[in-house]
N, C-alpha and C. Protein backbone atom coordinates (compact mmCIF):
# COMPACT_ATOMS: atom_id res chain seq x y z
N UNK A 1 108.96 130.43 94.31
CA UNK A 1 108.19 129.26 94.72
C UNK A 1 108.56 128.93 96.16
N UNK A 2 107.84 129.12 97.04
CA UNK A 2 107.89 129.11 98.36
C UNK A 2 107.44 127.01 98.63
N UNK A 3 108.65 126.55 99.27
CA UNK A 3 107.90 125.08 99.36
C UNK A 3 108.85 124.52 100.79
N UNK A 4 108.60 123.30 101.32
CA UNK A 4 109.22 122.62 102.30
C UNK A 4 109.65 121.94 101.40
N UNK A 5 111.22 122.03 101.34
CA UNK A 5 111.89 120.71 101.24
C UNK A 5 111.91 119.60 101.68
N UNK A 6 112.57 118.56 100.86
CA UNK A 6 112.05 117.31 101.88
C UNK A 6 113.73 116.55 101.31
N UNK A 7 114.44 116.46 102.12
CA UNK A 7 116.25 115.86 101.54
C UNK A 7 115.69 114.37 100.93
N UNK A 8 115.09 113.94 101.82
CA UNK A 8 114.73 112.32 100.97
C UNK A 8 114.46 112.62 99.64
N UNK A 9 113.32 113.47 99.63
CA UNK A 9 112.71 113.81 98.13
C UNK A 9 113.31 113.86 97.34
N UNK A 10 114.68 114.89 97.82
CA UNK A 10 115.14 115.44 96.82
C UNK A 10 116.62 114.28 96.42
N UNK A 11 116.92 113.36 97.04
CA UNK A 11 117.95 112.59 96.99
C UNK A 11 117.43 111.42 96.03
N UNK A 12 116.39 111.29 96.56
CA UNK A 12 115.30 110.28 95.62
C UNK A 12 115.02 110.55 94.09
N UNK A 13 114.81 111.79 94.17
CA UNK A 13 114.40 112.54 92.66
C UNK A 13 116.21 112.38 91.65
N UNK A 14 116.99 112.69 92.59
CA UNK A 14 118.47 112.50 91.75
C UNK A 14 119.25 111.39 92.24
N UNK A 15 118.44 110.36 92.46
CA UNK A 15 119.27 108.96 92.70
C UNK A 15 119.34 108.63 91.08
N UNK A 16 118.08 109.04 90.34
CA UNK A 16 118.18 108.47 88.69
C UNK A 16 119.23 109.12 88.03
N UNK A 17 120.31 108.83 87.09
CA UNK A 17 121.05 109.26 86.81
C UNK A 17 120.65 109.88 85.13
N UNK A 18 119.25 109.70 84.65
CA UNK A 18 118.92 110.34 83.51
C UNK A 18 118.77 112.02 84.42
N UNK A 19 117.73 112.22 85.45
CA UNK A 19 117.12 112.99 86.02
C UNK A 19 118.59 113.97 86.52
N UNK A 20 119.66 113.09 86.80
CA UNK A 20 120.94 113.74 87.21
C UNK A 20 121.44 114.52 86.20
N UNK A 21 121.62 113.95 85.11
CA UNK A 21 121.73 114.50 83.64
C UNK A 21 121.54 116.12 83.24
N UNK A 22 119.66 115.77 83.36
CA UNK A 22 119.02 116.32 83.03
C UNK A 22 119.11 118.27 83.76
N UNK A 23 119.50 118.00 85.49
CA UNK A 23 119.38 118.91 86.16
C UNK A 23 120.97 119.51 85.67
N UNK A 24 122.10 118.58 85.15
CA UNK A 24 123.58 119.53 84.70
C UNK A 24 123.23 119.89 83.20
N UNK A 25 121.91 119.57 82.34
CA UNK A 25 121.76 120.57 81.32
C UNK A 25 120.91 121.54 81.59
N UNK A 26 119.95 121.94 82.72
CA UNK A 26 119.52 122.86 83.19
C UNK A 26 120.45 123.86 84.04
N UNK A 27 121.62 123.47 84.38
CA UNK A 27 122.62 124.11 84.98
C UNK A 27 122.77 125.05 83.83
N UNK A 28 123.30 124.80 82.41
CA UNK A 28 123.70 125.65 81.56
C UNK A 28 122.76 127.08 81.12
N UNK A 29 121.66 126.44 80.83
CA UNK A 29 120.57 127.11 80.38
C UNK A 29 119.22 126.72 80.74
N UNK A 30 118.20 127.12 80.82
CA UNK A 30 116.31 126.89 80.99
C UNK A 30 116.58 126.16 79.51
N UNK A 31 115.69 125.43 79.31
CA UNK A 31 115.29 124.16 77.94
C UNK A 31 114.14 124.05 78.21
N UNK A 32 113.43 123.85 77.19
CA UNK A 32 111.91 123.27 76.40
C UNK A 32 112.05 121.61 76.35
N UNK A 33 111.16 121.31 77.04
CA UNK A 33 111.43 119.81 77.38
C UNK A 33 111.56 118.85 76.40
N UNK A 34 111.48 119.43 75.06
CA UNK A 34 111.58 118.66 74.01
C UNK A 34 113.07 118.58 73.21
N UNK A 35 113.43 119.64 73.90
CA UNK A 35 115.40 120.06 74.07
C UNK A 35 115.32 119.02 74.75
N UNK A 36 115.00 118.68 75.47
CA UNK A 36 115.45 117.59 76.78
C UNK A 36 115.50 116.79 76.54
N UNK A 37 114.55 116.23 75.84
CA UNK A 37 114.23 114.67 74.92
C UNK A 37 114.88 114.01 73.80
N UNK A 38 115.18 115.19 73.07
CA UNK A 38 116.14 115.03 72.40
C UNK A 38 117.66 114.85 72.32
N UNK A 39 117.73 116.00 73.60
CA UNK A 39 119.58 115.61 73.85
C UNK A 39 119.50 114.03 74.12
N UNK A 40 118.34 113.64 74.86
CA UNK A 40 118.60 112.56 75.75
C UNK A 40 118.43 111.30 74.33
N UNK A 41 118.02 111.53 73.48
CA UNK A 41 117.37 110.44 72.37
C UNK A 41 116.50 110.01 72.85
N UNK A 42 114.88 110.33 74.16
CA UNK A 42 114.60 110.06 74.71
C UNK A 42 112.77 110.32 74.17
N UNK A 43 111.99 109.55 74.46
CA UNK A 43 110.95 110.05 73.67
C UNK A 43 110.03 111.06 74.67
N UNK A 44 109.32 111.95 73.73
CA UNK A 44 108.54 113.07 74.75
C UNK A 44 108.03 112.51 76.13
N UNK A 45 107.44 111.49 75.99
CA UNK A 45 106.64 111.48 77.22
C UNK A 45 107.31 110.73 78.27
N UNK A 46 108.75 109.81 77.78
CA UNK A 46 109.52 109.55 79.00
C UNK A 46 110.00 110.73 79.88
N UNK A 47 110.51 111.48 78.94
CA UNK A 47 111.19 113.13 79.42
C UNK A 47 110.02 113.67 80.49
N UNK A 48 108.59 113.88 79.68
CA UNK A 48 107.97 114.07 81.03
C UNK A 48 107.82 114.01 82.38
N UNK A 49 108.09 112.10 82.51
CA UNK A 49 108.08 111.82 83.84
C UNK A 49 108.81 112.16 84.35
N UNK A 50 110.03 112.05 83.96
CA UNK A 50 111.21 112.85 84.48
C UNK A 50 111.31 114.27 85.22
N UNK A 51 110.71 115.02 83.98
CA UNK A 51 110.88 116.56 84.21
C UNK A 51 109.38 116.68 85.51
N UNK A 52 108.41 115.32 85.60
CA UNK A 52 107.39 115.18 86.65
C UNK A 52 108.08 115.33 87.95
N UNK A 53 108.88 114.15 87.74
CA UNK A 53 109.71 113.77 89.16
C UNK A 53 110.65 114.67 89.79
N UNK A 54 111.37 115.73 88.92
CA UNK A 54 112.21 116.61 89.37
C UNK A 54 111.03 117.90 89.55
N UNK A 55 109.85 118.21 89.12
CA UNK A 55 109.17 119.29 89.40
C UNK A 55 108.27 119.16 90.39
N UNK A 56 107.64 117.97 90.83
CA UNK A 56 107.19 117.53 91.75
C UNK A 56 107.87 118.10 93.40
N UNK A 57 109.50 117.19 93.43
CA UNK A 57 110.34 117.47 94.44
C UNK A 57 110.87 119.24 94.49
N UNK A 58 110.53 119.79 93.51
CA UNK A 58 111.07 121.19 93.60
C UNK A 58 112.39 121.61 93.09
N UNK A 59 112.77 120.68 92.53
CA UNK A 59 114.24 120.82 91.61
C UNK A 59 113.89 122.07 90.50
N UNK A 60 112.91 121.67 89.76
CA UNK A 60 113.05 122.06 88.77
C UNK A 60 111.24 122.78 88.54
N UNK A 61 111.20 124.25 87.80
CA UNK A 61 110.06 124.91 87.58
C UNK A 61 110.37 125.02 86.38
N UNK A 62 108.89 125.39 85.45
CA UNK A 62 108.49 125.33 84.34
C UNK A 62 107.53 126.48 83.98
N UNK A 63 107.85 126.88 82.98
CA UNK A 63 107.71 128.92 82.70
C UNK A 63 107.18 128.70 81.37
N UNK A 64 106.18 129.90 80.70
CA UNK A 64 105.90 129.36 79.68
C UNK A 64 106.59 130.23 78.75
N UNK A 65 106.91 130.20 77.63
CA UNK A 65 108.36 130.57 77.04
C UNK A 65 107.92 131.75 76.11
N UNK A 66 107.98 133.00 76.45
CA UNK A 66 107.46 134.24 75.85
C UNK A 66 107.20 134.92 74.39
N UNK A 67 107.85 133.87 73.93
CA UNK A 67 108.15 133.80 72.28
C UNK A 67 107.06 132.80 72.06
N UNK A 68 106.70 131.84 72.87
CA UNK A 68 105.84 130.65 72.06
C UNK A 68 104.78 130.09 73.55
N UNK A 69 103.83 131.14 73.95
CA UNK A 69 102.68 130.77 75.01
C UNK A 69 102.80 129.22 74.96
N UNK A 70 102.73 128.18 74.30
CA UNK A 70 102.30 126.86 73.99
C UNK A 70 103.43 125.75 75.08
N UNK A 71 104.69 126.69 74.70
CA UNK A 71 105.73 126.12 75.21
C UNK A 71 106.25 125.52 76.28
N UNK A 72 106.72 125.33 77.22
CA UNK A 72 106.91 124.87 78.65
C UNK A 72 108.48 124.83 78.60
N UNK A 73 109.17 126.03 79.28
CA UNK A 73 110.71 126.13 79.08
C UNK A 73 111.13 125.48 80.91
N UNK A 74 111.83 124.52 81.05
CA UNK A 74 112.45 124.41 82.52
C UNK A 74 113.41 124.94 82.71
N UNK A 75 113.55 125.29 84.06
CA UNK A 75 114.51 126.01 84.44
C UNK A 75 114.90 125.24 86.46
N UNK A 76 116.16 125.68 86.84
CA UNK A 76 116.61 124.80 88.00
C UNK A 76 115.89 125.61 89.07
N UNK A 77 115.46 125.43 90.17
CA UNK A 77 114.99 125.84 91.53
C UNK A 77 115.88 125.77 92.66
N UNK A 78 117.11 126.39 92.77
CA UNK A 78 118.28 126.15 94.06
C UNK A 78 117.94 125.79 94.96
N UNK A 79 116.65 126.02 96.18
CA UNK A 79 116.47 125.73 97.45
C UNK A 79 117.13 124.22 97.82
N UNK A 80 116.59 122.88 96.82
CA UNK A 80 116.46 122.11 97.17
C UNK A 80 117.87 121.55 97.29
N UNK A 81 118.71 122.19 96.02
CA UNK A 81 120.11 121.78 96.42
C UNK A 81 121.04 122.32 97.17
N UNK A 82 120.23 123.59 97.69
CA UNK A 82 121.22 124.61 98.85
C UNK A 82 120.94 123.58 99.69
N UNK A 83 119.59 123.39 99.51
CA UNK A 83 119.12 122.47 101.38
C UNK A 83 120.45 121.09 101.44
N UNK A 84 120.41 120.64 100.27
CA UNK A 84 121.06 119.40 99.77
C UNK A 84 122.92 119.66 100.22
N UNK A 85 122.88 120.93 99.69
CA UNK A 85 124.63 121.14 100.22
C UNK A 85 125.11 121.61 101.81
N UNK A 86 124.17 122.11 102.82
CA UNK A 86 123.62 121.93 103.94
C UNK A 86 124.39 121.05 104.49
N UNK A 87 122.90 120.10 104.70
CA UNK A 87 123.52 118.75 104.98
C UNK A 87 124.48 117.96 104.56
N UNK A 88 125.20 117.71 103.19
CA UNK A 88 126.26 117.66 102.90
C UNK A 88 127.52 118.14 103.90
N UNK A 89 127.60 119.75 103.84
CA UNK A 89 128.52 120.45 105.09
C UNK A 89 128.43 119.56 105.91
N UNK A 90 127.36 119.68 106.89
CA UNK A 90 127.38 119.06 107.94
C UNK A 90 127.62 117.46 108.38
N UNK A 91 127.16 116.73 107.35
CA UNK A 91 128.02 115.52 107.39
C UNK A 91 129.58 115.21 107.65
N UNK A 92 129.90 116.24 106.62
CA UNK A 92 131.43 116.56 106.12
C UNK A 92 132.32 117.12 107.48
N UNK A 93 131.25 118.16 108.46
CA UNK A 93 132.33 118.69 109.08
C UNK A 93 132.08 117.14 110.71
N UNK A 94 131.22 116.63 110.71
CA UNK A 94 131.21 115.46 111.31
C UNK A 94 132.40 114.35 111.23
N UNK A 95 132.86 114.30 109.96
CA UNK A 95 133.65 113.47 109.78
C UNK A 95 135.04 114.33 109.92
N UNK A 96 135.15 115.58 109.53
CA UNK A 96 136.27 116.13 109.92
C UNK A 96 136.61 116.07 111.21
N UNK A 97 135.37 116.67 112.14
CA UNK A 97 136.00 116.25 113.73
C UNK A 97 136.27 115.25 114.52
N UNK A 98 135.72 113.91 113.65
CA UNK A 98 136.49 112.40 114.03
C UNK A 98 137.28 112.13 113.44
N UNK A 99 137.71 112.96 112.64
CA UNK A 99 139.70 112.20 111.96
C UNK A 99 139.91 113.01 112.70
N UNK A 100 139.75 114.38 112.70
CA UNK A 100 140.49 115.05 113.76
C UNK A 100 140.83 114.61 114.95
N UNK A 101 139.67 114.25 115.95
CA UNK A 101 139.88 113.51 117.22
C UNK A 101 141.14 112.33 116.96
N UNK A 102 140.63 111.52 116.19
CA UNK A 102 141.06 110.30 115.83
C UNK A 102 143.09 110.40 115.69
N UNK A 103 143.01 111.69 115.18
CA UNK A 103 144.77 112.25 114.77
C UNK A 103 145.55 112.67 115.73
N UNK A 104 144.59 113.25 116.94
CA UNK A 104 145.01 113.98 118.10
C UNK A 104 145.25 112.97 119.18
N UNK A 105 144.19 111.89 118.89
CA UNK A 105 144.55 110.35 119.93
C UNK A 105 145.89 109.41 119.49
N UNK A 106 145.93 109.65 118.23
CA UNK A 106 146.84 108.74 117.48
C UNK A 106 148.16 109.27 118.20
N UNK A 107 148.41 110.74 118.01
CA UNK A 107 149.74 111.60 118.19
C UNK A 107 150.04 111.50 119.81
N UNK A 108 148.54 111.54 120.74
CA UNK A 108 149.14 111.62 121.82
C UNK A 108 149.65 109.98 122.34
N UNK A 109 149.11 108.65 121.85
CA UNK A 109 149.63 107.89 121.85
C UNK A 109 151.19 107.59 121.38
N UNK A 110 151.19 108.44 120.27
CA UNK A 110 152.69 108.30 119.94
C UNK A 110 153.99 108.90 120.71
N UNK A 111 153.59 110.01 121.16
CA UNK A 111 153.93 110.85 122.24
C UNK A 111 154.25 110.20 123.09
N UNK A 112 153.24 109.51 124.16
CA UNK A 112 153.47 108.65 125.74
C UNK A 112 154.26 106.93 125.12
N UNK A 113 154.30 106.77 123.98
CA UNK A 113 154.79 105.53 124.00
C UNK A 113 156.31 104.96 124.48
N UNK A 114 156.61 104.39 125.24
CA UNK A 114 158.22 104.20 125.33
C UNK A 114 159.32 104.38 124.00
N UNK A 115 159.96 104.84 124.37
CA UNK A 115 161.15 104.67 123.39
C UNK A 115 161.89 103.79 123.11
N UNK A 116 162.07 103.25 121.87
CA UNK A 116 162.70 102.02 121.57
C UNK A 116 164.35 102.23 122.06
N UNK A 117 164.84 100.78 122.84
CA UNK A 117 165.97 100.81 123.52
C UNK A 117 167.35 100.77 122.38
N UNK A 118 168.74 101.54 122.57
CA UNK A 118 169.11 101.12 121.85
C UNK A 118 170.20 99.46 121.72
N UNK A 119 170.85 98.59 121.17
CA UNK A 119 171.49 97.92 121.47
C UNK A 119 173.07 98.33 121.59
């Protein structure tokens, strides 16, 4: 599935913490959305919107399950959370190079400071 990510989208789609859920039981295995509904005690057509909102943003694709044409098995789509761990890095190494700075100013201050006299 060839698509543009969109990080809002996809931060938006897993701000819900059912939908968060949902994508660490697709981690294990592809599920039939009625697996889904059920782990969740959740009724079919809430699960839908759900499995809407994460297929919409590109999280998550839906295959029809070879044993049962009728079926609709989901399964996870990586792009959106490679894109997602990306930017993550790059946040991360942002903040590494301002403690860093921040450690290297600290030390050279400690360095030039006078020495306490003794009595």
């Amino acid at each position: 599935m060839a698509a543009a990510f969109d990080l809002d989208s996809t931060l938006a789609a897993l701000a819900d913490p059912t939908r968060r859920r949902v994508v660490d039981l697709l981690r294990e295995e592809p599920r039939r959305a009625g697996e889904l509904a059920d782990a969740f005690d959740m009724s079919r057509p809430a699960m839908s919107r759900h499995l809407r909102v994460l297929r919409t943003n590109g999280l998550v694709e839906e295959a029809r399950d070879p044993e049962d044409a009728r079926a609709r098995v989901y399964q996870l789509c990586p792009e959106p959370i490679d894109e997602l761990q990306i930017w993550i890095s790059e946040v991360q190494r942002f903040w590494d190079d301002q403690l860093d700075s921040f450690r290297q100013l600290a030390e050279q201050k400690k360095a030039a400071a006078p020495k306490g006299r003794k009595r």
